[in-house]
Protein backbone atom coordinates (compact mmCIF):
# COMPACT_ATOMS: atom_id res chain seq x y z
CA UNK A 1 0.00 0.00 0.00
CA UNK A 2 2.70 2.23 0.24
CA UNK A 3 3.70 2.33 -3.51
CA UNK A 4 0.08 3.20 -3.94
CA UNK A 5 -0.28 5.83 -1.48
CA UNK A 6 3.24 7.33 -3.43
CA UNK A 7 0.82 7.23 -6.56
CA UNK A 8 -2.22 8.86 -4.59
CA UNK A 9 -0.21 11.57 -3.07
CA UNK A 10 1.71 12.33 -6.56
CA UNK A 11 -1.83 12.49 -8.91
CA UNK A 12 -3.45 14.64 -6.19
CA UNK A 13 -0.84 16.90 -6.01
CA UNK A 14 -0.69 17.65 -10.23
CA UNK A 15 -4.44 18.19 -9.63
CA UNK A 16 -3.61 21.22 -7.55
CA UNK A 17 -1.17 22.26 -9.91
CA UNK A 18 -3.76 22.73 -12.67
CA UNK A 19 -6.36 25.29 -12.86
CA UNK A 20 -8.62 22.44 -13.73
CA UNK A 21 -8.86 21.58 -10.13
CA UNK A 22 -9.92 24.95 -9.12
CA UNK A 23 -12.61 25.36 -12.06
CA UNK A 24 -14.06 21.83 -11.71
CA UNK A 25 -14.91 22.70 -8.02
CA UNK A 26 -16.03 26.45 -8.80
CA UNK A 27 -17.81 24.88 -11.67
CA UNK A 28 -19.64 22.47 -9.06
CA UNK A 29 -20.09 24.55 -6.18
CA UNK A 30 -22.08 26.90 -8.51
CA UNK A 31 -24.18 24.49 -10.77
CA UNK A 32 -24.91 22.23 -7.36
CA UNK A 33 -25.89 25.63 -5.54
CA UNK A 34 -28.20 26.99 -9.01
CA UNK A 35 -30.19 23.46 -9.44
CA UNK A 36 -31.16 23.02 -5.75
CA UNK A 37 -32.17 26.52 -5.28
CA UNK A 38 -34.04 27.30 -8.56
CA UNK A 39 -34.66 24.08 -10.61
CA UNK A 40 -34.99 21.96 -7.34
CA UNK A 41 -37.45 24.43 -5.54
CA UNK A 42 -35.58 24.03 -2.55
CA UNK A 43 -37.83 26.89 -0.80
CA UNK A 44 -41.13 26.12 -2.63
CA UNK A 45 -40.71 22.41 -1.00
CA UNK A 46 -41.51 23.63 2.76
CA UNK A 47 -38.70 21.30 3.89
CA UNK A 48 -35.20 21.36 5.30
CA UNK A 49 -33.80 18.52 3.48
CA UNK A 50 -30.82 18.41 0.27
CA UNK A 51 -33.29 15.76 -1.83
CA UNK A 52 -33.28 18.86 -4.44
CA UNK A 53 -29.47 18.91 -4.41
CA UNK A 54 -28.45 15.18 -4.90
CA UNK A 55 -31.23 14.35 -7.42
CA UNK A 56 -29.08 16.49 -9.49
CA UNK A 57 -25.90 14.66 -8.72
CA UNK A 58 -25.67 12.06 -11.16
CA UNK A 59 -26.08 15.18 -14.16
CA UNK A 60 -23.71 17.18 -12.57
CA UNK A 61 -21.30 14.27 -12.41
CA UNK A 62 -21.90 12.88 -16.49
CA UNK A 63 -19.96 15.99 -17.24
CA UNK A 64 -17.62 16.98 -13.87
CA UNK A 65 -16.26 13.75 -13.25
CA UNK A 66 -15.30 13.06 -16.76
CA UNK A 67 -13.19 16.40 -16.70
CA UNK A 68 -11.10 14.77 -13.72
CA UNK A 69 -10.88 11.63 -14.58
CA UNK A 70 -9.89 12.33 -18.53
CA UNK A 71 -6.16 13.18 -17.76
CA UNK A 72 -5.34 10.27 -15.46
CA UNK A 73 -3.97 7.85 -18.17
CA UNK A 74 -4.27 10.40 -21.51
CA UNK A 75 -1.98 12.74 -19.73
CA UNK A 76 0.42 10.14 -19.36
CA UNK A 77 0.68 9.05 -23.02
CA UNK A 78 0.40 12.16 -24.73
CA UNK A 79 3.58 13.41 -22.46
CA UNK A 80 5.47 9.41 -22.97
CA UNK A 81 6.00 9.38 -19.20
CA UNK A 82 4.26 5.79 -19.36
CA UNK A 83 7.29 4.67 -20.51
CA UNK A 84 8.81 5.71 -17.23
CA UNK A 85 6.22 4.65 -14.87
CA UNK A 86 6.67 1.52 -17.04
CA UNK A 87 10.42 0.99 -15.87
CA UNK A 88 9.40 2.09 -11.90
CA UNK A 89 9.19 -0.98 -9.50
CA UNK A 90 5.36 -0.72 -9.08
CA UNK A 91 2.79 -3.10 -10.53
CA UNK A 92 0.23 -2.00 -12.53
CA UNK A 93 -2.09 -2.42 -10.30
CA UNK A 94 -0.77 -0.21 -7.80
CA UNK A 95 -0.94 2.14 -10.56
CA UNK A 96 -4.47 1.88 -11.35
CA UNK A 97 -5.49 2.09 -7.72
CA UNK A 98 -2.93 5.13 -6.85
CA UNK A 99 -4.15 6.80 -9.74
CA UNK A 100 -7.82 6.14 -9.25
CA UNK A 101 -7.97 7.02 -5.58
CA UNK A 102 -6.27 10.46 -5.99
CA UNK A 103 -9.47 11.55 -8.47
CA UNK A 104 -11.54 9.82 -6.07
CA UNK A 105 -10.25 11.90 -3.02
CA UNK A 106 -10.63 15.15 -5.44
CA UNK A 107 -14.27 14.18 -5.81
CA UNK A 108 -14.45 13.88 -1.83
CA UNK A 109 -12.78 17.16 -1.24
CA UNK A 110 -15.50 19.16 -4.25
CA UNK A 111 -18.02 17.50 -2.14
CA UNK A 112 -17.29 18.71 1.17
CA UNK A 113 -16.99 21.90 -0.20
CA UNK A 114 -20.61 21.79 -0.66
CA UNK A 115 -21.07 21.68 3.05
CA UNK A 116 -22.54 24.95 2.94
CA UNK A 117 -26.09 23.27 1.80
CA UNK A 118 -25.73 21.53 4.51
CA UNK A 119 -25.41 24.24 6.98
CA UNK A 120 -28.11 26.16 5.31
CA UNK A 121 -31.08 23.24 5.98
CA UNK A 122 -29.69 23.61 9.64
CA UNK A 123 -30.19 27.01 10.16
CA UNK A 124 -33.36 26.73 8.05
CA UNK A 125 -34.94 23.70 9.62
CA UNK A 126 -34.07 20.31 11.33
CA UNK A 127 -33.00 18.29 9.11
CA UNK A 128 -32.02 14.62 9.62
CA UNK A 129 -28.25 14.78 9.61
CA UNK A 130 -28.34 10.99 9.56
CA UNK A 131 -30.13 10.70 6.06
CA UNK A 132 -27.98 13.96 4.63
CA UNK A 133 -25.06 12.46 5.88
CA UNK A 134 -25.55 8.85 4.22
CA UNK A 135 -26.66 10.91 0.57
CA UNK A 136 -22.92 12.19 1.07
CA UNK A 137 -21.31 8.86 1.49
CA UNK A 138 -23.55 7.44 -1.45
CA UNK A 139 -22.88 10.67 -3.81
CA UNK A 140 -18.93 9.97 -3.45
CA UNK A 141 -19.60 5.86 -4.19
CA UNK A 142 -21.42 7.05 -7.16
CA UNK A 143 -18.76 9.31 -8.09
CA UNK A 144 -15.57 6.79 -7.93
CA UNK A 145 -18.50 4.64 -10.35
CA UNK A 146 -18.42 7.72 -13.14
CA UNK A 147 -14.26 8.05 -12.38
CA UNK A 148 -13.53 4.33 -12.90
CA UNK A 149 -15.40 4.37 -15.80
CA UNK A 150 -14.06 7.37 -17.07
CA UNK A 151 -9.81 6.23 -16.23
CA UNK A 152 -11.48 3.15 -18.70
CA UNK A 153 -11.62 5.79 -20.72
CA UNK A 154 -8.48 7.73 -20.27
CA UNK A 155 -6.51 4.27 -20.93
CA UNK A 156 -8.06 4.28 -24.22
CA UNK A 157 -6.39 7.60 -25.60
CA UNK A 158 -3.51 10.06 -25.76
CA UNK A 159 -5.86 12.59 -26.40
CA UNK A 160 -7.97 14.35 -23.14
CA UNK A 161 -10.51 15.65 -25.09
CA UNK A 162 -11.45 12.00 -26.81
CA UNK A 163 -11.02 10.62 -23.58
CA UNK A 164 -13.58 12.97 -21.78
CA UNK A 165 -15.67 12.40 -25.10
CA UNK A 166 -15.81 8.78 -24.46
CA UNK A 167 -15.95 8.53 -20.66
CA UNK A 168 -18.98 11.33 -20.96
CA UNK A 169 -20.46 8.62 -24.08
CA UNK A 170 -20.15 5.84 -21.46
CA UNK A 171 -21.73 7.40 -18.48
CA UNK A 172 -24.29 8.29 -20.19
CA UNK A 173 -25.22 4.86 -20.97
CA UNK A 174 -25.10 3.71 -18.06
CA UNK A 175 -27.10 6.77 -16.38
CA UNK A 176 -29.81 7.04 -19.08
CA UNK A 177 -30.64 2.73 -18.92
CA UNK A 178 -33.12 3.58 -16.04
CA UNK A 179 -35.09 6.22 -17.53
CA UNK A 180 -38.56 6.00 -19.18
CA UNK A 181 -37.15 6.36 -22.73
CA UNK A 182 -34.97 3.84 -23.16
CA UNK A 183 -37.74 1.31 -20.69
CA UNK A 184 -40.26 2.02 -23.09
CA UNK A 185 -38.07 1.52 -26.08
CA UNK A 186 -36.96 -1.75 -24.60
CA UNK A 187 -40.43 -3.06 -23.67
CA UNK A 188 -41.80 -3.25 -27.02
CA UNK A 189 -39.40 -6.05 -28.05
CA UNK A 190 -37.21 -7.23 -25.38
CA UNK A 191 -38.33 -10.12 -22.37
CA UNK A 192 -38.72 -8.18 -19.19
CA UNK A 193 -35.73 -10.14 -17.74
CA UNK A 194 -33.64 -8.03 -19.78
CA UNK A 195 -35.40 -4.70 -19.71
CA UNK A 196 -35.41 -4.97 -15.83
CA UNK A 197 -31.36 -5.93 -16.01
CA UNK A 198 -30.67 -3.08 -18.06
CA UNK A 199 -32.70 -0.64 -15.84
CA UNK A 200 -30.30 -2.19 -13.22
CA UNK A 201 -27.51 -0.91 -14.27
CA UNK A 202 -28.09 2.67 -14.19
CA UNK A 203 -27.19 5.24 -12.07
CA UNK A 204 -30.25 6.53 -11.78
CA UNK A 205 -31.87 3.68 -10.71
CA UNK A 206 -29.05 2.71 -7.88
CA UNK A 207 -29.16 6.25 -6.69
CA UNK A 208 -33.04 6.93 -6.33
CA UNK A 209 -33.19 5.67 -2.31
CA UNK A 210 -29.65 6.83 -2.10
CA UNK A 211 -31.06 11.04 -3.22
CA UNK A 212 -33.21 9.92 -0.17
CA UNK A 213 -30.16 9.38 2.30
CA UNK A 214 -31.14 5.38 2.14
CA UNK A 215 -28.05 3.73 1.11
CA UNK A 216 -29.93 -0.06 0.22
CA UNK A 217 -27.86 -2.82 0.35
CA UNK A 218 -27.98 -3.59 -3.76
CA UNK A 219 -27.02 -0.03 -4.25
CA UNK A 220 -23.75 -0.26 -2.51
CA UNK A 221 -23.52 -3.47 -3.97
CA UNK A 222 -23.57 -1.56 -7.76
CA UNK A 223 -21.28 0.90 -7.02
CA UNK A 224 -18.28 -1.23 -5.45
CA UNK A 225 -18.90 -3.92 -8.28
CA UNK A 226 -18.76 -1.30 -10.84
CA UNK A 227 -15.73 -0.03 -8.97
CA UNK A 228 -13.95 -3.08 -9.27
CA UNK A 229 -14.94 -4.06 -12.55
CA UNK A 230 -13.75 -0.97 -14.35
CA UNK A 231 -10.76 -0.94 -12.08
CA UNK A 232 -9.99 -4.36 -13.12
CA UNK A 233 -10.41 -3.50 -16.81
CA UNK A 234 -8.68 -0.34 -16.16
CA UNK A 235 -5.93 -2.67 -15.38
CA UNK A 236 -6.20 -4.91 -18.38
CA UNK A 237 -5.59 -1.76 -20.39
CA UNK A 238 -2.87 -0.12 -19.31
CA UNK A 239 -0.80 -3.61 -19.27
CA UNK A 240 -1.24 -3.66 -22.90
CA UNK A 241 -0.12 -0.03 -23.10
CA UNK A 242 2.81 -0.99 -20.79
CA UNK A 243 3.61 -4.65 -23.52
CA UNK A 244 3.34 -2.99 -26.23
């Protein structure tokens, strides 16, 4: 773990380096802020709650998390330093998971930025602090789902713009399966085995109870497993890269 933590420490460091860091969480701060208020009608609700503010989570992240997660592995090829990482003693795994868990921690520091919502329901109400608390911890698993998708991505590319293209592409899939359009499209030819495995695997659907601050057991389940299986894929990639 300590080759990995090297990794971690390294990637979130060049994120702070960048004025891409600073703009993503501007960029969030204000959007999050604008949807709950005025889109969400936080006030027109009558409640002290932030349901408004993480139903518009998995939007906000199709685009944000992309943007972070686009340079992780693009960065490296387009500059040739994977040919030096290749020659360090560290496995590619290590790699992967270094790499992956400095964007991750990014996301985790642009979220607790938004603590401000949070102290607004307080002064505003009485919220349950339990339920906002657990929409947190479910945002961030959804989040390190739309990042390990979108190092997938990266892995693919030298180029950061094709690899936000195609991480954005990909996320979108998986966040528009669960919506009425693509159910209804499905319905009219396919068994409902596979419409209802399909609606599965969206983000949307995994993150409904989660909006709620009800983190269900099959929703954690999704995340991690998506998680590992892009991670693992992630992997698979970048040892090619490394081969070839």
């Amino acid at each position: 773990m300590g080759n990995v933590a090297t990794v971690c420490r390294r990637e979130l460091a060049a994120y702070f380096n960048l004025s891409l860091a600073y703009v993503f969480i501007t960029i969030f701060i204000a959007l999050s802020a604008a949807l709950t208020f005025h889109l969400g009608g936080f006030f027109a609700r009558g409640q002290a709650d932030l349901q408004p503010f993480f139903t518009f989570h998995p939007w906000l992240y199709l685009f944000l998390i992309p943007a972070i997660g686009m340079r992780l592995w693009a960065e490296e090829r387009k500059t040739g330093t994977i040919e030096l990482i290749a020659a360090l003693p560290l496995s590619t795994p290590q790699l992967v998971l270094g790499k992956f868990l400095a964007g991750w921690i990014f996301a985790a520091i642009a979220l607790a930025l938004t603590g401000a919502m949070w102290i607004t329901v307080t002064v505003l109400g009485e919220p349950d602090h339990g339920a906002i608390l657990a929409a947190y911890l479910g945002s961030w698993l959804m989040a390190g789902g739309y990042l390990a998708v979108s190092a997938c991505a990266s892995a693919l590319t030298r180029n950061q713009v094709v690899a936000f293209i195609l991480a954005a592409a990909a996320c979108f899939v998986l966040l528009t399966a669960g919506t009425d359009i693509v159910q209804g499209a499905l319905r009219g030819w396919a068994p409902d085995a596979l419409v209802a495995a399909v609606a599965s695997l969206s983000f949307l659907t995994n993150f409904q109870a989660v909006a709620r601050g009800v983190i269900e057991l099959r929703d954690l389940v999704f995340f991690l497993a998506l998680i590992g299986v892009a991670l693992f894929i992630n992997v698979m990639l970048v040892e090619l890269k490394r081969a070839s």
